[in-house]
C-alpha atoms as a PDB file:
ATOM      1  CA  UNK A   1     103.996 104.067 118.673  1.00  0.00           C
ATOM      2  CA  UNK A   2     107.733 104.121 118.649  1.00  0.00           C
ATOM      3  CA  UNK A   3     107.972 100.383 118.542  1.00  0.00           C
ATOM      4  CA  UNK A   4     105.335 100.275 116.254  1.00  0.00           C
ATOM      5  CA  UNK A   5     107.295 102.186 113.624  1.00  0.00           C
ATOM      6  CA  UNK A   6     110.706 100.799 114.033  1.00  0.00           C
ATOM      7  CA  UNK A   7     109.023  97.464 113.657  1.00  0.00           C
ATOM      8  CA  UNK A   8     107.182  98.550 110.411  1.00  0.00           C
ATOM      9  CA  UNK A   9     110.024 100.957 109.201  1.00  0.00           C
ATOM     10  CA  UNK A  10     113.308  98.882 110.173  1.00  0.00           C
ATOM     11  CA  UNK A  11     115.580 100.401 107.451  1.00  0.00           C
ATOM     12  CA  UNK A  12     114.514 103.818 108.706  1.00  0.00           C
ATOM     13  CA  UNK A  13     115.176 103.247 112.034  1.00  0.00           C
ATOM     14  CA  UNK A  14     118.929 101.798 110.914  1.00  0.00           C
ATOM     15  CA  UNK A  15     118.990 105.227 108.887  1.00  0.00           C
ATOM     16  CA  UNK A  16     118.456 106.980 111.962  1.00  0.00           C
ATOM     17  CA  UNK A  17     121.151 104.537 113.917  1.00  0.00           C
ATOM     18  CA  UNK A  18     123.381 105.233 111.174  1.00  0.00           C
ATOM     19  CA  UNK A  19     123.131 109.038 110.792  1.00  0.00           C
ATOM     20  CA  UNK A  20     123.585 109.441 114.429  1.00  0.00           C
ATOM     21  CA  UNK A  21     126.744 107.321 114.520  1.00  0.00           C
ATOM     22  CA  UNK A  22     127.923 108.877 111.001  1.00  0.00           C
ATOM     23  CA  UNK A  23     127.691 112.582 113.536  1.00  0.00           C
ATOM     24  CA  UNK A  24     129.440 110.661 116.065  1.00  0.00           C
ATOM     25  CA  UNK A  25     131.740 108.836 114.888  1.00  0.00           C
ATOM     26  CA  UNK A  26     132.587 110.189 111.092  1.00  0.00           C
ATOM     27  CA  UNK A  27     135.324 107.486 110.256  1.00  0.00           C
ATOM     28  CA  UNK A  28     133.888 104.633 112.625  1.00  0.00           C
ATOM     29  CA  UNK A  29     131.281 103.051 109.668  1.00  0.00           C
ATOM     30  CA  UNK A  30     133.636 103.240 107.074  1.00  0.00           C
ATOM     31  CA  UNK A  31     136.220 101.420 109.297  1.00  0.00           C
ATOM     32  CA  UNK A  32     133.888  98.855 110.376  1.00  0.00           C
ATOM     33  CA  UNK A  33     132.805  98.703 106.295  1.00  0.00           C
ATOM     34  CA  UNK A  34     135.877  97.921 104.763  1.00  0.00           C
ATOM     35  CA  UNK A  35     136.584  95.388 107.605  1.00  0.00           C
ATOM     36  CA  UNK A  36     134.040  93.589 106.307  1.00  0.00           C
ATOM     37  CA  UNK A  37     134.657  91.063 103.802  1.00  0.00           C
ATOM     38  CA  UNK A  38     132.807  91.885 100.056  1.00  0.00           C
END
């Protein structure tokens, strides 16, 4: 069921990674962001 849904629902299931890092790890994304290039 769970597999089922990340499968179908992948950008929820980042949504979920990412909110649980975001509560985590406030500054962590935005780091990782803007050492990204574009």
């Amino acid at each position: 069921m769970i597999r089922a849904t990340a499968i179908d629902q992948p950008t929820s299931y980042v949504q979920l990674r990412r909110d649980d890092l975001d509560a985590r790890f406030p500054d962590l994304l935005d780091a990782l962001l803007k050492s990204l290039p574009g």
